[in-house]
PDB file of N, CA and C in Angstrom:
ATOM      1  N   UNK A   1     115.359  98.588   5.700  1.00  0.00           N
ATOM      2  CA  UNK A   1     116.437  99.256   5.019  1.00  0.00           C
ATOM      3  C   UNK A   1     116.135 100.760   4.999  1.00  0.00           C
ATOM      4  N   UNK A   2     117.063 101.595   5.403  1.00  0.00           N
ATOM      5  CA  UNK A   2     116.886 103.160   5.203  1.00  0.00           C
ATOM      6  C   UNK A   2     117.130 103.391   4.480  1.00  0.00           C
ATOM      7  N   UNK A   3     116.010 104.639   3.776  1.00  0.00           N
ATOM      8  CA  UNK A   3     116.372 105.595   2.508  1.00  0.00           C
ATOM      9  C   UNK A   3     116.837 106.562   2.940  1.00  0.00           C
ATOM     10  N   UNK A   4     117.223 107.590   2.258  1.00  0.00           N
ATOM     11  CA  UNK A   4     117.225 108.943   2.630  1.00  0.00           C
ATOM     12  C   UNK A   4     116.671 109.579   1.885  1.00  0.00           C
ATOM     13  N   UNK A   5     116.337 111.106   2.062  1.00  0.00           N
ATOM     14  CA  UNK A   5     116.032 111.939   1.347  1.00  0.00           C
ATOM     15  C   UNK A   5     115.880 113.205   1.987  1.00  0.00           C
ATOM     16  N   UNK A   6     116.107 114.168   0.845  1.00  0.00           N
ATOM     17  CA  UNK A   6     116.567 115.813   1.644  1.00  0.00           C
ATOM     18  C   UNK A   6     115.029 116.306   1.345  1.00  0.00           C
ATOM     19  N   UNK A   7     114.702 116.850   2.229  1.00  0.00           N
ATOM     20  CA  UNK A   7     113.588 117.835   2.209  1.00  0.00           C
ATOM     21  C   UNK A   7     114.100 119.651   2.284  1.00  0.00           C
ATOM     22  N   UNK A   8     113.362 120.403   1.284  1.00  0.00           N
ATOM     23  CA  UNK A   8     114.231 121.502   1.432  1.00  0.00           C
ATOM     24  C   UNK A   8     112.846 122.568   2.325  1.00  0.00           C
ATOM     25  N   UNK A   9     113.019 123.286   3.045  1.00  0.00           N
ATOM     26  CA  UNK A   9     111.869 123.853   3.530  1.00  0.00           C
ATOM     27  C   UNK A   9     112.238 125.791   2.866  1.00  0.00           C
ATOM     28  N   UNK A  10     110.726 125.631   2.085  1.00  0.00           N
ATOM     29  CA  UNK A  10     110.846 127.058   1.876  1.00  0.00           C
ATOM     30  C   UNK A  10     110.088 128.212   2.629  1.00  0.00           C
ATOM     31  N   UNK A  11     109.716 127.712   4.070  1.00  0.00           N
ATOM     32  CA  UNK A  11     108.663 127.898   4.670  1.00  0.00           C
ATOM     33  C   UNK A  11     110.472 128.117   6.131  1.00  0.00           C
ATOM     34  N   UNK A  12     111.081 129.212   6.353  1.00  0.00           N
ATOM     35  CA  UNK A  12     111.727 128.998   7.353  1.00  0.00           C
ATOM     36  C   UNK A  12     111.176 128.751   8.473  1.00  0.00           C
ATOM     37  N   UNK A  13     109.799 130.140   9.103  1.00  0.00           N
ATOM     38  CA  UNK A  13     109.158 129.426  10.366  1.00  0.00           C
ATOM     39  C   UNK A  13     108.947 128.147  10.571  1.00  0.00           C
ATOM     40  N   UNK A  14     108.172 127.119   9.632  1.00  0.00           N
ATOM     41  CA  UNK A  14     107.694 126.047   9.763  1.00  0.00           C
ATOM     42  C   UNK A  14     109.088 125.179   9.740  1.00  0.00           C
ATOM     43  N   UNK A  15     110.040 125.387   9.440  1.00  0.00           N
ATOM     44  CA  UNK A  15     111.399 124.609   9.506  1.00  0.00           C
ATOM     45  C   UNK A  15     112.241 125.049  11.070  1.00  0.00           C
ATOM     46  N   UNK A  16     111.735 126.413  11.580  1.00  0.00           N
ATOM     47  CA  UNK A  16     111.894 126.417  12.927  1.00  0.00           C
ATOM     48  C   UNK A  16     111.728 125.990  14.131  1.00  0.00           C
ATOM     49  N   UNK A  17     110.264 125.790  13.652  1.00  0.00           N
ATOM     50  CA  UNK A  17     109.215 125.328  14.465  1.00  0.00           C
ATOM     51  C   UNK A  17     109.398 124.013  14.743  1.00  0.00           C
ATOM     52  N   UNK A  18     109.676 123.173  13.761  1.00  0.00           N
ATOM     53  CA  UNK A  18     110.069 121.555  13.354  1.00  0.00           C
ATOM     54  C   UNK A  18     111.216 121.558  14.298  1.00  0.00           C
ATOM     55  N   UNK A  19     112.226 122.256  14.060  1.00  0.00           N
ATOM     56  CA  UNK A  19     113.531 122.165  15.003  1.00  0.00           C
ATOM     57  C   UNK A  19     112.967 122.163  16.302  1.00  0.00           C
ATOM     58  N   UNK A  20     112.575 123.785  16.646  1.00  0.00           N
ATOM     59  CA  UNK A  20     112.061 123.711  17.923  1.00  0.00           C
ATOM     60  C   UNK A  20     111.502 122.576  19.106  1.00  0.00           C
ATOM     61  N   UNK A  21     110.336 122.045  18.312  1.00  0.00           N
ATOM     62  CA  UNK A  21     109.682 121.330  19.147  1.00  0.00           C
ATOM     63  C   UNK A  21     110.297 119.785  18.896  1.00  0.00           C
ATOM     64  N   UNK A  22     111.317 119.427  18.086  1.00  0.00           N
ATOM     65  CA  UNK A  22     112.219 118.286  18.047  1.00  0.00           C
ATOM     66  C   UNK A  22     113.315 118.179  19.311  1.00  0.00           C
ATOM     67  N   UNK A  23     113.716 119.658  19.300  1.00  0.00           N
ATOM     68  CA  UNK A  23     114.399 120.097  20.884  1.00  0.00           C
ATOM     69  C   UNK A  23     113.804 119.810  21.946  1.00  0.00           C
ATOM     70  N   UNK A  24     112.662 120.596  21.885  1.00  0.00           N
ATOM     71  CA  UNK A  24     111.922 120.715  23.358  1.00  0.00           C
ATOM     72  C   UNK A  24     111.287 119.075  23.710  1.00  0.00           C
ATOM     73  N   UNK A  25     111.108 118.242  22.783  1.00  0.00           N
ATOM     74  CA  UNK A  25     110.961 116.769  23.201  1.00  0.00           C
ATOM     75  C   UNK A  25     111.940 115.831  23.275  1.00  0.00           C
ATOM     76  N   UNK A  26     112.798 116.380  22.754  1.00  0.00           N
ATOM     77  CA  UNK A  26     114.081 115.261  22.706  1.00  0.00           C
ATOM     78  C   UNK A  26     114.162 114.381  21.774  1.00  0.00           C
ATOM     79  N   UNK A  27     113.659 114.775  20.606  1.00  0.00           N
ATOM     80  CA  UNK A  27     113.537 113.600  19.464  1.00  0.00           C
ATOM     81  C   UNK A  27     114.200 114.325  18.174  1.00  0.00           C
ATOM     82  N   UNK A  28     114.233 113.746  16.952  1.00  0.00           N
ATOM     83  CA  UNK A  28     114.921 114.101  15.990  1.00  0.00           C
ATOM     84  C   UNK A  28     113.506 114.206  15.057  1.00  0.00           C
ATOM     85  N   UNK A  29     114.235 115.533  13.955  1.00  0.00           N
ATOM     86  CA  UNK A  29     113.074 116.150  13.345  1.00  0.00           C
ATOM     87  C   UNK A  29     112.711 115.231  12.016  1.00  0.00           C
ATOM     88  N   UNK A  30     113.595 114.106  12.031  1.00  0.00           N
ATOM     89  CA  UNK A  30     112.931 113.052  10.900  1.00  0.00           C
ATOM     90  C   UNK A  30     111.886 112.191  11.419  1.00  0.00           C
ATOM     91  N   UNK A  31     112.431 112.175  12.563  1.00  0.00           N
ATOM     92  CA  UNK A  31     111.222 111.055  13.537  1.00  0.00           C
ATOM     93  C   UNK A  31     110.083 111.884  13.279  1.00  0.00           C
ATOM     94  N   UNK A  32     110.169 113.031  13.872  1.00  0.00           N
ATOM     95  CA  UNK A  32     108.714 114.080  13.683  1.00  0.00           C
ATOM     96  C   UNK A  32     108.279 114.404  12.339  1.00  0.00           C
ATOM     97  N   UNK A  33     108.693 114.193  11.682  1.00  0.00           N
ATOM     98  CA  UNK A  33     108.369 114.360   9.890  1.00  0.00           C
ATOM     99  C   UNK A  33     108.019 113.210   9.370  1.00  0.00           C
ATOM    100  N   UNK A  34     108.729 111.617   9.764  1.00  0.00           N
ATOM    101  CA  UNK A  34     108.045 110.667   9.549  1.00  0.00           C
ATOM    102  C   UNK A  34     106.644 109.865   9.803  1.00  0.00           C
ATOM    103  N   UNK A  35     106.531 110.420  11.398  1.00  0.00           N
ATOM    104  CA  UNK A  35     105.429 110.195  12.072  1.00  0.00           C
ATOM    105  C   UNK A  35     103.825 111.075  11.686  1.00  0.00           C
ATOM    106  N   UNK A  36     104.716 112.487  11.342  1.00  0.00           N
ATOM    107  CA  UNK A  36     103.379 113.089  10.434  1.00  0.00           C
ATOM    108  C   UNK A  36     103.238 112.705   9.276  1.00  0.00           C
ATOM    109  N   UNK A  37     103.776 112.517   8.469  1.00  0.00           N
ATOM    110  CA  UNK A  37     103.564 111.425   6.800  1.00  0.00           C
ATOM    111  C   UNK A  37     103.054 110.471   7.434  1.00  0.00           C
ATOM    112  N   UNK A  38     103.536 109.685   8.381  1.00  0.00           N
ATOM    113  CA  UNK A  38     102.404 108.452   8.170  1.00  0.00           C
ATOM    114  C   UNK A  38     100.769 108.709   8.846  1.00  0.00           C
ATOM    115  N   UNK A  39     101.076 109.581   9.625  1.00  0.00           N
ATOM    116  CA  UNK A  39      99.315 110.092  10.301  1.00  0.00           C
ATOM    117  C   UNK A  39      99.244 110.423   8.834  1.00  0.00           C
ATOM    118  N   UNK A  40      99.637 111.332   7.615  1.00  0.00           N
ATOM    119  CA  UNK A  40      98.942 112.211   7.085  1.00  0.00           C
ATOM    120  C   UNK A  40      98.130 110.957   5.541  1.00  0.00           C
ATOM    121  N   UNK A  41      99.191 109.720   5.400  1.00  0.00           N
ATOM    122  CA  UNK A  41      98.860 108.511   5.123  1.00  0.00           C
ATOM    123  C   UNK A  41      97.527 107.913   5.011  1.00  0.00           C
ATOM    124  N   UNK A  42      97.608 107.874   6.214  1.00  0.00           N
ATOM    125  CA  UNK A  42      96.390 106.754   6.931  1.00  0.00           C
ATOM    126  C   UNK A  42      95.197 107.630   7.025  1.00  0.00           C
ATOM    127  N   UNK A  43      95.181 109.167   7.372  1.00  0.00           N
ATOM    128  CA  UNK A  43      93.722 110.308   7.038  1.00  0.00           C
ATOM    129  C   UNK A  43      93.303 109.813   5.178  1.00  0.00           C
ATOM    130  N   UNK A  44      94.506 110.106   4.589  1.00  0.00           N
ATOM    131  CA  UNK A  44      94.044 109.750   3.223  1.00  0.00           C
ATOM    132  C   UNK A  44      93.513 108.210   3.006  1.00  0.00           C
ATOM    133  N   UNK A  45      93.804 107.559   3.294  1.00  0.00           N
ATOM    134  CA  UNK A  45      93.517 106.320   3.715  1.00  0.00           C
ATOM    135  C   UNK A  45      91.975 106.293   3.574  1.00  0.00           C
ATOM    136  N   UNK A  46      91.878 106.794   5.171  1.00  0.00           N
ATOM    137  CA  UNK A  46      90.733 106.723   6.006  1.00  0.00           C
ATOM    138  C   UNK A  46      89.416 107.589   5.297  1.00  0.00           C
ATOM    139  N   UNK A  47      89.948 108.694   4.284  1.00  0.00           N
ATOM    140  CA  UNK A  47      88.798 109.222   3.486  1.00  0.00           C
ATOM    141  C   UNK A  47      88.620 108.508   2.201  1.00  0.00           C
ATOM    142  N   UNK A  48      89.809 107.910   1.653  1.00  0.00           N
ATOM    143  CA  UNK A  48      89.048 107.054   0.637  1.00  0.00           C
ATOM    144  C   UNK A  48      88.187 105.607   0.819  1.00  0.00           C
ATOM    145  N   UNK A  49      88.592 105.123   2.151  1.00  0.00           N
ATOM    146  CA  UNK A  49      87.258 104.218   2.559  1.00  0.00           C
ATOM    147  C   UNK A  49      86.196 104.885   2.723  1.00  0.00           C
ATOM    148  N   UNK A  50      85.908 105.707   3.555  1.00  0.00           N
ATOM    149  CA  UNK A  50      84.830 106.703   3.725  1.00  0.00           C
ATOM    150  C   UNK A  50      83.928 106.956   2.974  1.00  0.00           C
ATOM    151  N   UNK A  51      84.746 107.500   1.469  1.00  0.00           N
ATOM    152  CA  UNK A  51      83.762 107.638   0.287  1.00  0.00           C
ATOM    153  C   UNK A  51      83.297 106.211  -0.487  1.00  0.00           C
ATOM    154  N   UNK A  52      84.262 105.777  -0.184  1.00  0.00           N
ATOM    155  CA  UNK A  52      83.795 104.503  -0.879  1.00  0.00           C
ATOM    156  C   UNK A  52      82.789 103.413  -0.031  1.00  0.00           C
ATOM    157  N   UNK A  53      82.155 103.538   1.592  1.00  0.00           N
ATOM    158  CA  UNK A  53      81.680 102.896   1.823  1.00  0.00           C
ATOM    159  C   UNK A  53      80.658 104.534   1.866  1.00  0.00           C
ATOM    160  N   UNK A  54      80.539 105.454   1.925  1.00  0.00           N
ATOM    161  CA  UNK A  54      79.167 106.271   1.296  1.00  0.00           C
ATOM    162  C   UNK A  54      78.827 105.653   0.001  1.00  0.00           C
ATOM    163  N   UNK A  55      79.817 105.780  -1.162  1.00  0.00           N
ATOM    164  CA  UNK A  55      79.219 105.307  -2.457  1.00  0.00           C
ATOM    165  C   UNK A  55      78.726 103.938  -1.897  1.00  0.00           C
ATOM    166  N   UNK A  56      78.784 102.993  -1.594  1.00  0.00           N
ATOM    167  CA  UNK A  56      78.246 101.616  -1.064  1.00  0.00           C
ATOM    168  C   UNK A  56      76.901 101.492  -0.909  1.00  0.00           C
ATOM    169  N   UNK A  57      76.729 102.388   0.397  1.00  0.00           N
ATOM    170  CA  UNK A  57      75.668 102.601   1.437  1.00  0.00           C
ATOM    171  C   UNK A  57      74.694 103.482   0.577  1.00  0.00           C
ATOM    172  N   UNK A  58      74.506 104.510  -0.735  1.00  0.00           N
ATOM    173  CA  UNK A  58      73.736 104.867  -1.520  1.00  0.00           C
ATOM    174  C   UNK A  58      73.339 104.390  -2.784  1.00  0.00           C
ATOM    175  N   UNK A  59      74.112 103.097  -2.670  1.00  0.00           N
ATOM    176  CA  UNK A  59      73.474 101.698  -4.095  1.00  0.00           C
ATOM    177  C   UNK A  59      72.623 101.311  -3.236  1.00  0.00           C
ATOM    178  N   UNK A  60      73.179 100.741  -1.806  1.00  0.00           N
ATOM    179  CA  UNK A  60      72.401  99.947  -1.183  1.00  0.00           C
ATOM    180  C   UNK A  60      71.160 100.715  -0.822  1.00  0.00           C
ATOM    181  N   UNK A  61      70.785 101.680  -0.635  1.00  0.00           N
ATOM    182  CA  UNK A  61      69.666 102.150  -0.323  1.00  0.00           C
ATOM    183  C   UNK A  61      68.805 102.205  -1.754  1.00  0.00           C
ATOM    184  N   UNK A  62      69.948 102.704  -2.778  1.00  0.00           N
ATOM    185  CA  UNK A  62      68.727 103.093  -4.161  1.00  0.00           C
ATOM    186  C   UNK A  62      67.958 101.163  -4.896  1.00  0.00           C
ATOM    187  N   UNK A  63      69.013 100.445  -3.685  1.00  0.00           N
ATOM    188  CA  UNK A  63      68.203  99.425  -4.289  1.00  0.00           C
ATOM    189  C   UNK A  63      67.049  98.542  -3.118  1.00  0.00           C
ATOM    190  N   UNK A  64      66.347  99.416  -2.682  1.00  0.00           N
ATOM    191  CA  UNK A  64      66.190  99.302  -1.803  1.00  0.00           C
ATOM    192  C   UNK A  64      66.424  98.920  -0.046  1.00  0.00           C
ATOM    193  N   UNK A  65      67.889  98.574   0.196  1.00  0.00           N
ATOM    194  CA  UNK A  65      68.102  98.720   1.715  1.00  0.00           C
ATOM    195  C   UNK A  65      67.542  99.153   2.599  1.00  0.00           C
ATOM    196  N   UNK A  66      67.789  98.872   3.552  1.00  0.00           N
ATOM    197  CA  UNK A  66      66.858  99.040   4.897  1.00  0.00           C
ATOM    198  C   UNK A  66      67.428  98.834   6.403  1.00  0.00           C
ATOM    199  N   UNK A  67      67.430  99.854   7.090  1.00  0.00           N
ATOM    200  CA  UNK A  67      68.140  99.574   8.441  1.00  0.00           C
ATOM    201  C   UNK A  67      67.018  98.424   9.211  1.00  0.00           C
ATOM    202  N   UNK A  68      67.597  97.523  10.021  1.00  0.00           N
ATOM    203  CA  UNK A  68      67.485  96.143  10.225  1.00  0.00           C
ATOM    204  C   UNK A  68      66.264  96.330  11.203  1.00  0.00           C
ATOM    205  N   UNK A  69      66.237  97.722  12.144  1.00  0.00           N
ATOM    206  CA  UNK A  69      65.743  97.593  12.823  1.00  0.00           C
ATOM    207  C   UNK A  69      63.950  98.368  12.030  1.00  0.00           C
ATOM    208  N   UNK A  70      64.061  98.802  11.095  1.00  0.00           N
ATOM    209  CA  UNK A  70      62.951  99.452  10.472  1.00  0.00           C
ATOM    210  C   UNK A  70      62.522  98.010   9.885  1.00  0.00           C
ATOM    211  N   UNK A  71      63.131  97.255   9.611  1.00  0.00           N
ATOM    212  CA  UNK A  71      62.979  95.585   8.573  1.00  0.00           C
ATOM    213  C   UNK A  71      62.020  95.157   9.479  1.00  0.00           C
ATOM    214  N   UNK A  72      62.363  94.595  10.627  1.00  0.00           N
ATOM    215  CA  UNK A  72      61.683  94.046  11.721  1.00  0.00           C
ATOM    216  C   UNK A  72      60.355  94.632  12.185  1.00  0.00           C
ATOM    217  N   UNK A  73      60.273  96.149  12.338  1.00  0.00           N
ATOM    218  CA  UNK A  73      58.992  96.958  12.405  1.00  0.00           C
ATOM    219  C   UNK A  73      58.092  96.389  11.321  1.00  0.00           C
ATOM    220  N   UNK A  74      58.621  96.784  10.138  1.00  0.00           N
ATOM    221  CA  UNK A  74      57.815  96.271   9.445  1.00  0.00           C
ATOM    222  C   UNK A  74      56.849  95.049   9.370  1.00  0.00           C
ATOM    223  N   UNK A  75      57.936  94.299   9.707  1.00  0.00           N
ATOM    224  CA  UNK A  75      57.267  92.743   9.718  1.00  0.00           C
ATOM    225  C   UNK A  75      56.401  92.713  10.787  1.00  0.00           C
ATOM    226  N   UNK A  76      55.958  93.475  11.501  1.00  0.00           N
ATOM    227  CA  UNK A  76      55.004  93.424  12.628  1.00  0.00           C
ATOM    228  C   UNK A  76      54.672  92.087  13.209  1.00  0.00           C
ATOM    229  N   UNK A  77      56.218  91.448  13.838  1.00  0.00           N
ATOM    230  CA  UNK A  77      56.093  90.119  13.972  1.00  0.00           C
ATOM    231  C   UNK A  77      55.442  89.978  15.543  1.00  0.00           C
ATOM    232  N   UNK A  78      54.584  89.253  15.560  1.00  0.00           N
ATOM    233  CA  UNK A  78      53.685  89.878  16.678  1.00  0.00           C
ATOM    234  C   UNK A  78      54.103  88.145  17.797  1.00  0.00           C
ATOM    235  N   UNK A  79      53.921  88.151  19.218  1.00  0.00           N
ATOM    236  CA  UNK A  79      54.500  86.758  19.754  1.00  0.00           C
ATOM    237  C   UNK A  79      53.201  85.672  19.506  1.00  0.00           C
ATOM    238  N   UNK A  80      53.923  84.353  19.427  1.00  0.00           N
ATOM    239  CA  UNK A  80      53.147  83.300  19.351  1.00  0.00           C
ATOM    240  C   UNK A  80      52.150  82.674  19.638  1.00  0.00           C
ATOM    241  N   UNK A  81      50.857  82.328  18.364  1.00  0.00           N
ATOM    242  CA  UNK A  81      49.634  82.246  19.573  1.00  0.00           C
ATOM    243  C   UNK A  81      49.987  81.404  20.895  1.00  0.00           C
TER     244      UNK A  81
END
């Protein structure tokens, strides 16, 4: 179902520019305004996983964690008599 909604630009270049390059590709400047909201979406997105698998990855270390391959060193598992 379509919504609408008016965007007012108080920025004329950047409302030029929008026209412009909606011209020069052949597309309409909602398509190009929709498509950047949803890239601009999914970045926000993509940084709140980010922090939240840093916050993760610095429990897991303060409780001791260990990359898998330092685990194994450790164990100085040596081959079978």
């Amino acid at each position: 179902m379509s919504k609408r909604m008016t965007v007012i630009f108080e920025d004329e270049e950047l409302y030029t520019a929008l026209k412009v390059e909606a011209a020069r590709k052949g597309r309409y400047a909602k398509d190009i305004i929709a498509e950047a909201l949803r890239e601009w979406l999914e970045t926000r997105e993509d940084e709140e996983l980010r922090a939240g698998l840093e916050e993760a990855r610095h429990e897991w270390e303060r409780q001791g964690g260990m990359e898998v391959g330092k685990f194994f060193q450790d164990q100085e598992v040596g081959p079978p008599p």
